[in-house]
N, C-alpha and C. Protein backbone atom coordinates (compact mmCIF):
# COMPACT_ATOMS: atom_id res chain seq x y z
N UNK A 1 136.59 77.12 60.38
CA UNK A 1 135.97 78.02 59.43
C UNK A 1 136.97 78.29 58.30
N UNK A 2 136.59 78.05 57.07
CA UNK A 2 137.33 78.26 56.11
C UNK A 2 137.69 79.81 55.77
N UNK A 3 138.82 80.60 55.24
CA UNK A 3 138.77 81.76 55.31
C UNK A 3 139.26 81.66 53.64
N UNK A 4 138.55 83.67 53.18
CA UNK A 4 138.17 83.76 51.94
C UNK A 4 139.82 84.26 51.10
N UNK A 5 140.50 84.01 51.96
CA UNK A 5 141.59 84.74 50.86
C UNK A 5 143.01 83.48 51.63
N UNK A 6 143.67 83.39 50.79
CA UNK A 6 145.09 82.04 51.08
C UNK A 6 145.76 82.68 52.19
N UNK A 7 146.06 81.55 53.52
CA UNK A 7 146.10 81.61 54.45
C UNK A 7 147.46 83.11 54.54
N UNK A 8 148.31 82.87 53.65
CA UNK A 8 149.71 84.10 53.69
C UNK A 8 149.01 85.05 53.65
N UNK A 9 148.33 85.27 52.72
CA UNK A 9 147.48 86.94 52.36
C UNK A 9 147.65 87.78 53.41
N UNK A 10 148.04 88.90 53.40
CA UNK A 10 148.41 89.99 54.85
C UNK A 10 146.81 90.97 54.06
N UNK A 11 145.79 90.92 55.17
CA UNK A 11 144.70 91.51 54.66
C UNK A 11 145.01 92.92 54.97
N UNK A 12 144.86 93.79 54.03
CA UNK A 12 145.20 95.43 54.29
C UNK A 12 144.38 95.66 55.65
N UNK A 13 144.73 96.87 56.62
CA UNK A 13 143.61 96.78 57.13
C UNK A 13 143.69 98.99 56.93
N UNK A 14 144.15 99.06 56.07
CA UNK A 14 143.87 100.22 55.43
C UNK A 14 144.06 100.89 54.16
N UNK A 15 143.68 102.15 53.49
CA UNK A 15 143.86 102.30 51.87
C UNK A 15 143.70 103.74 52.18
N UNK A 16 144.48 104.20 51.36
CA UNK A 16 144.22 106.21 51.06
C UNK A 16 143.74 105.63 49.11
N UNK A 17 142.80 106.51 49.41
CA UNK A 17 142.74 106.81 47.63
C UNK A 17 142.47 108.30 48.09
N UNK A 18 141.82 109.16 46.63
CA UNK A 18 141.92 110.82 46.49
C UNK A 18 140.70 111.05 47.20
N UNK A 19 141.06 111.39 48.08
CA UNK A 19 139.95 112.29 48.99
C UNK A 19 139.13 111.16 50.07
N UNK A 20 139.72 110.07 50.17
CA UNK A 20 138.86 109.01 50.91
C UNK A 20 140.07 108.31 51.54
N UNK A 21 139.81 107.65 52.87
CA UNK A 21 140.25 106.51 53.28
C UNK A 21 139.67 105.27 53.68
N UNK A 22 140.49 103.77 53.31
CA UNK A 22 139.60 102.58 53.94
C UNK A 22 139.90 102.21 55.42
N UNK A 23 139.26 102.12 56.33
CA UNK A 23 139.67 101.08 57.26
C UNK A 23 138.38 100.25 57.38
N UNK A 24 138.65 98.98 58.45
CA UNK A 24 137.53 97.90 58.53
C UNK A 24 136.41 98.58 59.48
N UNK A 25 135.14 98.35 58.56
CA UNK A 25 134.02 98.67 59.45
C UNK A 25 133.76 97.83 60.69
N UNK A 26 133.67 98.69 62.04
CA UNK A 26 133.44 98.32 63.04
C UNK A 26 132.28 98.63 63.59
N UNK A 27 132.00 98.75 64.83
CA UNK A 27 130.77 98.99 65.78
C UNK A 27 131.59 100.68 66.38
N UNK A 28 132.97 100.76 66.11
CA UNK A 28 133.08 102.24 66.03
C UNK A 28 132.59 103.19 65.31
N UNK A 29 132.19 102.75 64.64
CA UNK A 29 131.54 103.51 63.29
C UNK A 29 129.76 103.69 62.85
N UNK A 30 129.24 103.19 64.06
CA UNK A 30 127.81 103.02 64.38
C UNK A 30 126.68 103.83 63.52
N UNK A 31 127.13 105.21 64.52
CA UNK A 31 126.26 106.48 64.69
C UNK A 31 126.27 106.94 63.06
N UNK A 32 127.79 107.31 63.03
CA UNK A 32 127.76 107.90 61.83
C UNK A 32 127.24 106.88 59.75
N UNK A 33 127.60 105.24 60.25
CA UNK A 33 127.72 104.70 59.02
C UNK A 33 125.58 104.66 59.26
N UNK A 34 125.21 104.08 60.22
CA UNK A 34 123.78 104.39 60.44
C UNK A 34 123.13 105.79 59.79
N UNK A 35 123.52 106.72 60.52
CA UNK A 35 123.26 108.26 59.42
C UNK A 35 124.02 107.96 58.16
N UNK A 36 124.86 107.64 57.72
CA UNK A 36 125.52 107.79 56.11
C UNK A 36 124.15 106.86 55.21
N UNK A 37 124.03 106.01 55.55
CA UNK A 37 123.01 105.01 54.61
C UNK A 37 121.75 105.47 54.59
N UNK A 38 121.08 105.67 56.10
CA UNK A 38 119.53 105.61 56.28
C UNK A 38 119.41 107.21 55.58
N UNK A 39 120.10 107.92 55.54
CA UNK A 39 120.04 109.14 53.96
C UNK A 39 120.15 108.85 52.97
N UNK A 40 120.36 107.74 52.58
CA UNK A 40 120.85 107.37 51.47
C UNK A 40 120.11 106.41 50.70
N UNK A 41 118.75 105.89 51.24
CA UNK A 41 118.45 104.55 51.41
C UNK A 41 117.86 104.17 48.94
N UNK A 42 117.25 105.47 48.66
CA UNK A 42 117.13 105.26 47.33
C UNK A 42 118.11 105.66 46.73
N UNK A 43 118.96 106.13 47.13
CA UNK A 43 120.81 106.09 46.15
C UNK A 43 121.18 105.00 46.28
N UNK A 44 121.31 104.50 47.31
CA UNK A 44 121.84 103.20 47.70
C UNK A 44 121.28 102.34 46.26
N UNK A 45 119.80 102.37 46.81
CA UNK A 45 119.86 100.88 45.98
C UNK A 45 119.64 101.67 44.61
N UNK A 46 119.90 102.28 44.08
CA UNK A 46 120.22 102.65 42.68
C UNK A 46 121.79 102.38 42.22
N UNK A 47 122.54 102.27 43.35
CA UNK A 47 123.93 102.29 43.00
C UNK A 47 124.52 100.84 42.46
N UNK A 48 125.06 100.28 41.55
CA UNK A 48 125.74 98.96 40.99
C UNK A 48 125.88 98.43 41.76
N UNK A 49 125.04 97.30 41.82
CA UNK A 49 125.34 96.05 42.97
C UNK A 49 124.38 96.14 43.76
N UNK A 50 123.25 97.15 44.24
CA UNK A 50 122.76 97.38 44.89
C UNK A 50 120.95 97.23 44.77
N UNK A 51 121.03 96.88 43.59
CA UNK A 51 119.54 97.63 42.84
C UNK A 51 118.58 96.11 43.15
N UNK A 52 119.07 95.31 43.08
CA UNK A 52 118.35 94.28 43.92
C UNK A 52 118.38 93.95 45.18
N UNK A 53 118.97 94.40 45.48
CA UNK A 53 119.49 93.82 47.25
C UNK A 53 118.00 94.31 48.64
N UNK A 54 118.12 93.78 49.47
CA UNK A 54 116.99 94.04 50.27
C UNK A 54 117.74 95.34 51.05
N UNK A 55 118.78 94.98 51.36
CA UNK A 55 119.60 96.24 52.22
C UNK A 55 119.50 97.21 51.16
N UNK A 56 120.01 98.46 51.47
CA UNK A 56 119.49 98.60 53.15
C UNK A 56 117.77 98.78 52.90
N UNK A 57 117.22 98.73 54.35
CA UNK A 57 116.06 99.15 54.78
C UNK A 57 115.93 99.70 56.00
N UNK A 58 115.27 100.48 56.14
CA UNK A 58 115.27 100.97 57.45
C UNK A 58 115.42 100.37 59.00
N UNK A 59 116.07 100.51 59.53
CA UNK A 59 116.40 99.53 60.81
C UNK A 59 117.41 100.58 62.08
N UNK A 60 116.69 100.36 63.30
CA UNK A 60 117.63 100.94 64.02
C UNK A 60 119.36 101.23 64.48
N UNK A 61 119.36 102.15 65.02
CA UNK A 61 120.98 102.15 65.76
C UNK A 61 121.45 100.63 66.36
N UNK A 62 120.65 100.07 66.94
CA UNK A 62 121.19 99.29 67.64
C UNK A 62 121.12 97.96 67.00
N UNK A 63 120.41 98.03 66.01
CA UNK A 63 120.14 96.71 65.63
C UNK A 63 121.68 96.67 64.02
N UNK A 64 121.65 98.19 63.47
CA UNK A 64 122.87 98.30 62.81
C UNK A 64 124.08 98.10 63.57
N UNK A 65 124.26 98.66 65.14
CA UNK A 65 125.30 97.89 65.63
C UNK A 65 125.44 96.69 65.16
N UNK A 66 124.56 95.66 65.25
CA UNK A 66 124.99 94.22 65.30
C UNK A 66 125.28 94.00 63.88
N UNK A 67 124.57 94.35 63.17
CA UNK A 67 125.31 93.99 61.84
C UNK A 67 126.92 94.44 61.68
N UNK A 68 127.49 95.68 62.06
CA UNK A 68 128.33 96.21 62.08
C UNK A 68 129.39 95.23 63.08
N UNK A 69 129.27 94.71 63.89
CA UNK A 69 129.49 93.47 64.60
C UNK A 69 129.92 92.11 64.16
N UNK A 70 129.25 91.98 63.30
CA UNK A 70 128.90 90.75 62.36
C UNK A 70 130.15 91.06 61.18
N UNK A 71 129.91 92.11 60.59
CA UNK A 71 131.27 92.53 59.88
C UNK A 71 132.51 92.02 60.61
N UNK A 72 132.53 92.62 61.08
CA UNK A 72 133.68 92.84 62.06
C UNK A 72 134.25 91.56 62.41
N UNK A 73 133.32 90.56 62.60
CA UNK A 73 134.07 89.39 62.91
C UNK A 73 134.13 88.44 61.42
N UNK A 74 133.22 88.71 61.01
CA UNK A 74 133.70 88.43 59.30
C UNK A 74 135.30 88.88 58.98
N UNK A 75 135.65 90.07 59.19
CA UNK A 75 136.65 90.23 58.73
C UNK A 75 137.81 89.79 59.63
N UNK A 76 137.49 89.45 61.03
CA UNK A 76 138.73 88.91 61.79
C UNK A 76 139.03 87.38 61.31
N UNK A 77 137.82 87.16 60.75
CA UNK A 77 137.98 85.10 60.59
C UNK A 77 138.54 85.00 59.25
N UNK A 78 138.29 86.25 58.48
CA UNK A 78 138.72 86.30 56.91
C UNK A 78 137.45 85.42 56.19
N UNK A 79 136.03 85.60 56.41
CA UNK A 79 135.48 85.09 55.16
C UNK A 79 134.56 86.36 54.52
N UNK A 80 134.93 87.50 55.02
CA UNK A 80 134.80 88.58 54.14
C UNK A 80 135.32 89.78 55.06
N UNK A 81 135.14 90.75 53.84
CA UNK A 81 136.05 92.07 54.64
C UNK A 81 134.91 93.27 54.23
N UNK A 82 134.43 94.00 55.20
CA UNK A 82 134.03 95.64 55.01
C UNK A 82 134.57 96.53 55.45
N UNK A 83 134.53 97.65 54.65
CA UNK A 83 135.39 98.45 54.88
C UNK A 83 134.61 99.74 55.10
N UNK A 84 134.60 100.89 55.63
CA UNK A 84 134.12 102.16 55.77
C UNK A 84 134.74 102.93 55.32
N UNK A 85 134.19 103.65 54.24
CA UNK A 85 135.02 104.80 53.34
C UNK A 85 135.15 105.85 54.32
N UNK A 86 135.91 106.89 54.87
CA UNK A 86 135.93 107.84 55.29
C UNK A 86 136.60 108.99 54.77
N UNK A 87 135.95 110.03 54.91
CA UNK A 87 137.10 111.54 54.20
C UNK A 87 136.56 112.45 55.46
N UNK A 88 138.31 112.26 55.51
CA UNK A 88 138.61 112.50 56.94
C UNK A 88 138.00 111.47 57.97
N UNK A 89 137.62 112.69 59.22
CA UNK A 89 136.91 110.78 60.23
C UNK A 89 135.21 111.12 59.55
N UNK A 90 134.69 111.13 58.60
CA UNK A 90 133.07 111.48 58.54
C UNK A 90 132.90 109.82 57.58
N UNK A 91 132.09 109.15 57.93
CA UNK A 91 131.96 107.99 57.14
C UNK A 91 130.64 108.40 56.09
N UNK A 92 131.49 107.92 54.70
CA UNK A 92 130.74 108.59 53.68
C UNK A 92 129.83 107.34 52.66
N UNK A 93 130.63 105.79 52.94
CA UNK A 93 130.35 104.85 52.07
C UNK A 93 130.45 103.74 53.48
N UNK A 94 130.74 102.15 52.46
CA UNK A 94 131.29 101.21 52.61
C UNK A 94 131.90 100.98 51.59
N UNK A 95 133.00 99.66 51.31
CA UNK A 95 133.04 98.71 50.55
C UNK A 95 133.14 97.01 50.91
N UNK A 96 132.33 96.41 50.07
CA UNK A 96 132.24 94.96 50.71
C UNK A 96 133.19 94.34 50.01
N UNK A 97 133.96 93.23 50.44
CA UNK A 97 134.59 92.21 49.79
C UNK A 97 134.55 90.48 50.21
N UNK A 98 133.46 90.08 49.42
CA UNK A 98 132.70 88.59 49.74
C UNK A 98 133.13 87.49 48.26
N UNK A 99 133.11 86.03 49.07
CA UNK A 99 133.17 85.48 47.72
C UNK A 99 131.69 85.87 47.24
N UNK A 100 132.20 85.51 45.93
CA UNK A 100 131.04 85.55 44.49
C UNK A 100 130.38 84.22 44.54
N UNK A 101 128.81 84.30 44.33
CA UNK A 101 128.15 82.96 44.20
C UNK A 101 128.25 82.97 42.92
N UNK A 102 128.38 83.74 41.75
CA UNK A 102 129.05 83.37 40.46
C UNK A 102 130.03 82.51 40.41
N UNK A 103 129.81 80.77 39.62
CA UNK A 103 130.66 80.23 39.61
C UNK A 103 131.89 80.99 38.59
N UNK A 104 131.92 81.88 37.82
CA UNK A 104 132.84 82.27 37.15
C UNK A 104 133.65 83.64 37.70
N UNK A 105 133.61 83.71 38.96
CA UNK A 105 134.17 85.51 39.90
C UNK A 105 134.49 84.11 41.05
N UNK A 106 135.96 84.51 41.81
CA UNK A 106 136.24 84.07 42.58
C UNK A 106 135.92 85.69 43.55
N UNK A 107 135.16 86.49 44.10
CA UNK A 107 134.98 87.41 45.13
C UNK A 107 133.76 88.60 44.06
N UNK A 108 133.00 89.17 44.87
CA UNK A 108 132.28 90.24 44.49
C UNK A 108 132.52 91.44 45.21
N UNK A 109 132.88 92.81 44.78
CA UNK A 109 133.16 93.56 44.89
C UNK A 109 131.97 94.88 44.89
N UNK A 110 131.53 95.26 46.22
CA UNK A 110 130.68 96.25 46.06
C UNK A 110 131.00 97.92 47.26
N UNK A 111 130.69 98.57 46.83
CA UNK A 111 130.52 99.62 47.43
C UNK A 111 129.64 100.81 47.28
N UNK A 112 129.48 101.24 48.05
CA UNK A 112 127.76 102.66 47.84
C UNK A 112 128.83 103.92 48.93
N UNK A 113 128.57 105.04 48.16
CA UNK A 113 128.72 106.39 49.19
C UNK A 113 126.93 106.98 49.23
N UNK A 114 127.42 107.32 50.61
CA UNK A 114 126.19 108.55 50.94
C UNK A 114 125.45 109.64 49.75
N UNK A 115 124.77 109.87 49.28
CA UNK A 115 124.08 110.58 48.01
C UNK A 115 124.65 111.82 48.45
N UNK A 116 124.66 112.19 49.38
CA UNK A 116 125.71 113.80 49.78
C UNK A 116 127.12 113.86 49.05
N UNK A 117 127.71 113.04 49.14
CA UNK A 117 128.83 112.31 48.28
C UNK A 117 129.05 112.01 46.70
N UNK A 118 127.45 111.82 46.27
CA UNK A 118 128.04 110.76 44.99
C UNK A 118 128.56 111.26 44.14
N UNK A 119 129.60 112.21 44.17
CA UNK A 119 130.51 112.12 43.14
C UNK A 119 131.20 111.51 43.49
N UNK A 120 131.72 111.12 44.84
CA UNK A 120 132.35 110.02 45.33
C UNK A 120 132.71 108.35 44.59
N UNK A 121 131.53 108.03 44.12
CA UNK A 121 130.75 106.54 43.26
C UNK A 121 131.81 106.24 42.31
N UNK A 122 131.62 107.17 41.45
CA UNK A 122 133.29 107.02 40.66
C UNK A 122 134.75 106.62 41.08
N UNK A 123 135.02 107.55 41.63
CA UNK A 123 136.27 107.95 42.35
C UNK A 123 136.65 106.60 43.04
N UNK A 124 135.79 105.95 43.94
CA UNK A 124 136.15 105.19 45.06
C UNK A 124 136.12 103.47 44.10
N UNK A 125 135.03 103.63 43.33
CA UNK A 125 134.88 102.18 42.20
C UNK A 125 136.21 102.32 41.39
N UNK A 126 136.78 103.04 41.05
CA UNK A 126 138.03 102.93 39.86
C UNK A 126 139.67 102.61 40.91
N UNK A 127 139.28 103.46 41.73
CA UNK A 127 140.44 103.35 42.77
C UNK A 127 140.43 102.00 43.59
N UNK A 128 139.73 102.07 44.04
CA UNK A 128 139.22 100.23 44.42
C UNK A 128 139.41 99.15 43.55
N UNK A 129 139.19 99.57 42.50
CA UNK A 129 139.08 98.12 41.07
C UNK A 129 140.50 98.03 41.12
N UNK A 130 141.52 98.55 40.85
CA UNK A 130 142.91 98.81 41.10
C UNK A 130 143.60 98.44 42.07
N UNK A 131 143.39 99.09 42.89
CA UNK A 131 143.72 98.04 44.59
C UNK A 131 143.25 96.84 44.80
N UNK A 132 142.07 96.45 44.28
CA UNK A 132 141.98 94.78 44.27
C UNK A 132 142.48 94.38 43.22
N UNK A 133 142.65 94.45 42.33
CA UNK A 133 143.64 93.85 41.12
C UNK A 133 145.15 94.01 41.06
N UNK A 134 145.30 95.04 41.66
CA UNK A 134 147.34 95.04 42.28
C UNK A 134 147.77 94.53 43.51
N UNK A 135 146.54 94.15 44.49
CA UNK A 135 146.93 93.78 45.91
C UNK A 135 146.55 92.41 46.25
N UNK A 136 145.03 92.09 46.04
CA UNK A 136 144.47 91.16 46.22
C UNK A 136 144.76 89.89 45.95
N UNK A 137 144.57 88.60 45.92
CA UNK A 137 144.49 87.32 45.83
C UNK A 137 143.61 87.46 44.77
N UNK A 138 142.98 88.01 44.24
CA UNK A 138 141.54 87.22 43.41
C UNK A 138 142.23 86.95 42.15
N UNK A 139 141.84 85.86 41.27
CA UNK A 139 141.83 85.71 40.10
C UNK A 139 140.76 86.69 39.00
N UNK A 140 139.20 86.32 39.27
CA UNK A 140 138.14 87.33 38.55
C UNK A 140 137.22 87.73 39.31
N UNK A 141 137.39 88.76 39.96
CA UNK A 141 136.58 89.21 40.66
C UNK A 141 135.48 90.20 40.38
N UNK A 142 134.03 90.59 40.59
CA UNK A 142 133.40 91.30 40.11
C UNK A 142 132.94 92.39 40.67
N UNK A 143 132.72 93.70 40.67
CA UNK A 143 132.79 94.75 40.77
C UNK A 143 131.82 95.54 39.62
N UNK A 144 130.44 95.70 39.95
CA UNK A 144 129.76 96.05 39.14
C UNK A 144 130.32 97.59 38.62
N UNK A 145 130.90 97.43 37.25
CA UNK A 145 130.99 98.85 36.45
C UNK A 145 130.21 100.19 36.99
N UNK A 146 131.00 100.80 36.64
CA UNK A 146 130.24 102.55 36.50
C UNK A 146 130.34 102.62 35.03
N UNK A 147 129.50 104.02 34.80
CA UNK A 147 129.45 104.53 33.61
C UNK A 147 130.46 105.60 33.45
């Protein structure tokens, strides 16, 4: 399996920004990333990056386990990484990091917080754009703007 970032790359497997932390979304994170979204489900897809996407849609605990699963081993093989925003232990977002099917973005960059949160949206997109551009491997990566 080919992996998404050059074999040296030491993949973070954490981040503090102001008022949030990253670690990799797991199947630890079930209950709560399940409640963070399925509240969220028309913020979500209003949020950059999101406004076409089929996700989320409504779908059970257990069946979000497995996606959450699926992450998870995505990010052990390295052909993508999610991350669960948390402030403190309450999971408030994600952020995804996948290649780009844009031939001109080597990775796409997305993330959504909980609508309880969204002042969050800002905060976590500017701080993020930064940490992938001072840390990352990518050459042009995309990260749909805020206003």
């Amino acid at each position: 399996m080919e992996t998404f970032v050059p074999a040296g790359f030491r993949v973070p497997i954490e981040f503090e920004g102001p008022g949030f932390r990253l670690e990799p979304l797991g199947p630890e994170h079930n209950e709560q990333d399940h409640q963070a979204w399925m509240s969220s489900i028309d913020h979500i897809h209003s949020t950059p990056g999101f406004e076409s996407r089929d996700w989320p849609a409504p779908m059970g605990l257990e069946e979000n386990r497995a996606d959450l699963v699926e992450h998870a081993c995505h990010f052990k093989n390295g052909v993508g990484f999610t991350y669960s925003i948390l402030d403190e232990d309450d999971v408030i977002g994600c952020v995804y990091i996948y290649p780009s099917a844009a031939p001109d973005h080597d990775a796409e960059v997305r993330s959504w917080v909980r609508q309880s949160r969204s002042e969050m949206d800002t905060v976590v997109w500017r701080v993020v754009s930064e940490w992938i551009e001072h840390v990352w491997p990518f050459r042009n990566p995309y990260y749909a703007p805020r206003e």
